[in-house]
Protein backbone atom coordinates (compact mmCIF):
# COMPACT_ATOMS: atom_id res chain seq x y z
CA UNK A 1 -25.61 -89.13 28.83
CA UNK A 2 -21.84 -88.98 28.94
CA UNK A 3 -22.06 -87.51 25.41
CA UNK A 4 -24.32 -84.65 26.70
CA UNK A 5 -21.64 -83.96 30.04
CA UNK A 6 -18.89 -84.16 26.92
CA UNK A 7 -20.78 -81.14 25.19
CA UNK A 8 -21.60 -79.05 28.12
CA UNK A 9 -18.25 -78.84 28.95
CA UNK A 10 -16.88 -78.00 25.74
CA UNK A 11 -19.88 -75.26 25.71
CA UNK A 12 -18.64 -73.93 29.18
CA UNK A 13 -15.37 -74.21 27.47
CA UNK A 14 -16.47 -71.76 25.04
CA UNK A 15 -17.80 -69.25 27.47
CA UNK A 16 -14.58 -69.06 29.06
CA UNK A 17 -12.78 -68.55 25.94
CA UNK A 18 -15.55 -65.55 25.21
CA UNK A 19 -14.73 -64.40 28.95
CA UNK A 20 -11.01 -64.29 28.34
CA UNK A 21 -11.31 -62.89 24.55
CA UNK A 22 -13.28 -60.10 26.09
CA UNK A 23 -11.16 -59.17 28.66
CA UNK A 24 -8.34 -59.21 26.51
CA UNK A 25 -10.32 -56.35 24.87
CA UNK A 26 -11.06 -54.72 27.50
CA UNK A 27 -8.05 -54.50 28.82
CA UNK A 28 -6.65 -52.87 25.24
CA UNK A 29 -8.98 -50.60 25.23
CA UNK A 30 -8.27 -49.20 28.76
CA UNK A 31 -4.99 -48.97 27.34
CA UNK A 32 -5.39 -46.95 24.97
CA UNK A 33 -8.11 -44.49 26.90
CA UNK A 34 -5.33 -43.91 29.42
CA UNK A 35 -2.33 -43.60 26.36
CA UNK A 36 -4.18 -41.52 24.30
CA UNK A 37 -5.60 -39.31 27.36
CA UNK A 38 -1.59 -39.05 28.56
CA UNK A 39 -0.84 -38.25 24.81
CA UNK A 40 -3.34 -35.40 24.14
CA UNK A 41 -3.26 -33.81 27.92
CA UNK A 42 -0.42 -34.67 29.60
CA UNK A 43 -0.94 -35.04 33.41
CA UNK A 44 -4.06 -32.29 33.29
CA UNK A 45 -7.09 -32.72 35.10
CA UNK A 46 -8.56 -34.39 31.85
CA UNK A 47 -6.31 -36.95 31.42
CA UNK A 48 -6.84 -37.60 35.14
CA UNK A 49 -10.69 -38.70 34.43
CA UNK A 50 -9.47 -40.69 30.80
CA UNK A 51 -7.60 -42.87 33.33
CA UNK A 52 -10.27 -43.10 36.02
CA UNK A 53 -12.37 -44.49 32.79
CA UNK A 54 -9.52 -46.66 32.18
CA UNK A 55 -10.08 -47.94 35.76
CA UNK A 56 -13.50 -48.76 34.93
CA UNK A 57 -12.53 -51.08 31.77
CA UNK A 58 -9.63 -52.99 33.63
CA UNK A 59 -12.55 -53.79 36.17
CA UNK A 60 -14.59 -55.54 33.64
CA UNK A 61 -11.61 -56.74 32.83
CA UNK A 62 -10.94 -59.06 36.03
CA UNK A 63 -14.74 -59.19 36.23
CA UNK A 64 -14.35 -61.39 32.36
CA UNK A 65 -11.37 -63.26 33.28
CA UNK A 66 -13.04 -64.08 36.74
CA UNK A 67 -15.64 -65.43 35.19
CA UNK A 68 -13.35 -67.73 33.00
CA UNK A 69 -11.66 -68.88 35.36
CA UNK A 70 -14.68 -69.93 37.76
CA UNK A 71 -16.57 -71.55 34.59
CA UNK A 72 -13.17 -73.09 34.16
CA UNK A 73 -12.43 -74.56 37.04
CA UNK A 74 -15.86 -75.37 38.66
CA UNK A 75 -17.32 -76.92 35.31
CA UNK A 76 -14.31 -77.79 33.14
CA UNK A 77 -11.77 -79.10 35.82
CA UNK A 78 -13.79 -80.18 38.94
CA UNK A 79 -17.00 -81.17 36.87
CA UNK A 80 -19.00 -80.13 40.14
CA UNK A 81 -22.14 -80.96 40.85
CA UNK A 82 -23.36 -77.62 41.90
CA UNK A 83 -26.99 -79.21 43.62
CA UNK A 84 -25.30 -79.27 47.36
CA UNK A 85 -25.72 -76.15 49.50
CA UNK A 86 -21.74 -76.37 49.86
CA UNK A 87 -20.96 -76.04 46.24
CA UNK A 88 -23.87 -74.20 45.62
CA UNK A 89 -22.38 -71.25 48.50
CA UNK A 90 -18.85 -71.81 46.87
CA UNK A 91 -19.69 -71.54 43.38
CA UNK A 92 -21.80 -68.17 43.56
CA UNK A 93 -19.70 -67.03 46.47
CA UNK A 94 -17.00 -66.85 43.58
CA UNK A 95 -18.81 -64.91 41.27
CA UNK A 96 -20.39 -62.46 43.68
CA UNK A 97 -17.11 -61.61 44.96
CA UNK A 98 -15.82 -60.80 41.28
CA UNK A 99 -19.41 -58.60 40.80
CA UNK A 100 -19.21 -56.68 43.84
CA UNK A 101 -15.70 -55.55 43.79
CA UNK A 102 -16.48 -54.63 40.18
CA UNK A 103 -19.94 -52.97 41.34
CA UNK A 104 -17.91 -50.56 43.44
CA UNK A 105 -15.17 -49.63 41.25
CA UNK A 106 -17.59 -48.81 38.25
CA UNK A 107 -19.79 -46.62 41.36
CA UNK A 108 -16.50 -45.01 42.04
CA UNK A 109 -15.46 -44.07 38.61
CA UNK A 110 -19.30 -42.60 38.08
CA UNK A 111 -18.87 -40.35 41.23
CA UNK A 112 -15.82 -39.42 40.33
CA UNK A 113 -17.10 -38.67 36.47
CA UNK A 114 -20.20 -37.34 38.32
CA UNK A 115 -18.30 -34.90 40.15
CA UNK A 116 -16.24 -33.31 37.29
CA UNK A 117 -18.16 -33.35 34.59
CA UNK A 118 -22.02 -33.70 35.09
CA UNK A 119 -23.34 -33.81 38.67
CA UNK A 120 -27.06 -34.64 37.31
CA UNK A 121 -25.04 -37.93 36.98
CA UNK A 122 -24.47 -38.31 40.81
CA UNK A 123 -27.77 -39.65 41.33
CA UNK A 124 -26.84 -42.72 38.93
CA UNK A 125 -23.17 -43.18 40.29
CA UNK A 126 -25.23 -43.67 43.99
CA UNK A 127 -28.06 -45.71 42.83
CA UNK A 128 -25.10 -47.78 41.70
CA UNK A 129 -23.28 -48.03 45.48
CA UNK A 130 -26.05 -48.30 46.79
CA UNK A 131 -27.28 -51.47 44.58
CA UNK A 132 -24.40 -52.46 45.51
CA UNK A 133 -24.49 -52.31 49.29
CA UNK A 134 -27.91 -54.05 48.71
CA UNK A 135 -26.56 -56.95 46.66
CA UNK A 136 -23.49 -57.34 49.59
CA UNK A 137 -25.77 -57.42 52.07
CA UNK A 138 -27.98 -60.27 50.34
CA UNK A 139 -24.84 -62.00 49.48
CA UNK A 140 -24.39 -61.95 53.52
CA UNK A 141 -27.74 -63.22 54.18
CA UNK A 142 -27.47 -65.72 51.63
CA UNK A 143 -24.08 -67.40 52.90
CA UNK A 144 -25.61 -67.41 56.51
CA UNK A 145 -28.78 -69.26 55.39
CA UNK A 146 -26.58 -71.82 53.36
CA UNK A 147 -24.41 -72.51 56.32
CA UNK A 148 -27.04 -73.75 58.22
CA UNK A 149 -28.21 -75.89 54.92
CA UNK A 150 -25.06 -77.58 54.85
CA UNK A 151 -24.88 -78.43 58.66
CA UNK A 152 -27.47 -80.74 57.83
CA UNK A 153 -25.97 -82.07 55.14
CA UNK A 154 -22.27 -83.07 56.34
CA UNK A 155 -21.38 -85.41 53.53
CA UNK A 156 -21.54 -82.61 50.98
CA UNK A 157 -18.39 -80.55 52.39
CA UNK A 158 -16.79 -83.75 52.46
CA UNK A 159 -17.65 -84.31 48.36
CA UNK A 160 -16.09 -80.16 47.92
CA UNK A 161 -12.86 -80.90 49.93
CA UNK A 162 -12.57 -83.88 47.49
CA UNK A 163 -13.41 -82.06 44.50
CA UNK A 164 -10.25 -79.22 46.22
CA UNK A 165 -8.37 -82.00 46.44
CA UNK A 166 -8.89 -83.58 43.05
CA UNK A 167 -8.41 -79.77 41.25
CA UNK A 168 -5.23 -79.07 43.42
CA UNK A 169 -3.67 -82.49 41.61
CA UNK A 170 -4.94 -81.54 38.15
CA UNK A 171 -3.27 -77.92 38.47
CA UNK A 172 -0.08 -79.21 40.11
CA UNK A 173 0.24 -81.56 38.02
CA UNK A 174 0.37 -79.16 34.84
CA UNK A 175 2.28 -76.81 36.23
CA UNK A 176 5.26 -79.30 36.53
């Protein structure tokens, strides 16, 4: 069994890796959108909506390297057992953060593509906010609900504090 926990962290390992490659794309890529629009236009009106697109890469961006970094830390570093209602809120409370912020920013950059280039597009860029809205709200409801789980279940914050504890060691103790 302790071969099996070996090679699901080194998978989860991997998927960070991916997340962090990717981002590292992502984030050339917006680079060169913005250079390339600053190159051709100048500071015109078009070069103005390259970098809004831009915008919508570096999101993905943080969304990727978010992503790492919770795989990281929750599966790699703390080994958590994500069954209690405290991890459980903690660990998706991390990546729902990282998804809604990005959510919003890629529904702004669509209005604001929407509105200068194709407003047939507007429709999508609001289905998008308002998806998002939705999924905030449920996100709401959802950490509410767990609360109450893990006021019956005392023992289990007391396991996560340990597990905070245990990761702030590990991480001070490589950064010295």
């Amino acid at each position: 069994m302790r071969l099996l926990m070996h090679l699901f962290a080194f998978i989860h390992g991997v998927v960070a890796l991916l997340f962090t490659m990717a981002a590292g794309a992502l984030i050339v890529i917006a680079f060169r959108v913005a250079w390339v629009a600053l190159q051709a236009d100048g500071f015109g009106k078009d070069a103005a909506q390259e970098v809004i697109e831009a915008i919508g890469y570096l999101a993905a961006a943080v969304l990727a390297l978010q992503m790492s970094q919770t795989i990281a830390e929750e599966e790699i570093v703390r080994g958590a057992n994500v069954s209690g209602p405290t991890r459980v809120r903690r660990f998706l409370s991390r990546f729902f953060v990282v998804i809604v912020v990005a959510l919003a920013i890629e529904g702004l950059v669509a209005v604001f593509k929407a509105v200068h280039e194709d407003m047939e597009r507007l429709m999508y860029a609001g289905a998008v906010l308002a998806a998002t809205g939705v999924l905030l709200a449920a996100w709401g409801v959802f950490v509410r609900l767990n609360r109450a789980a893990e006021e019956l279940e005392p023992e289990a914050m007391q396991r996560a504090k340990q597990e905070d504890r245990k990761f702030e060691e590990v991480t001070e103790g490589s950064a010295s």
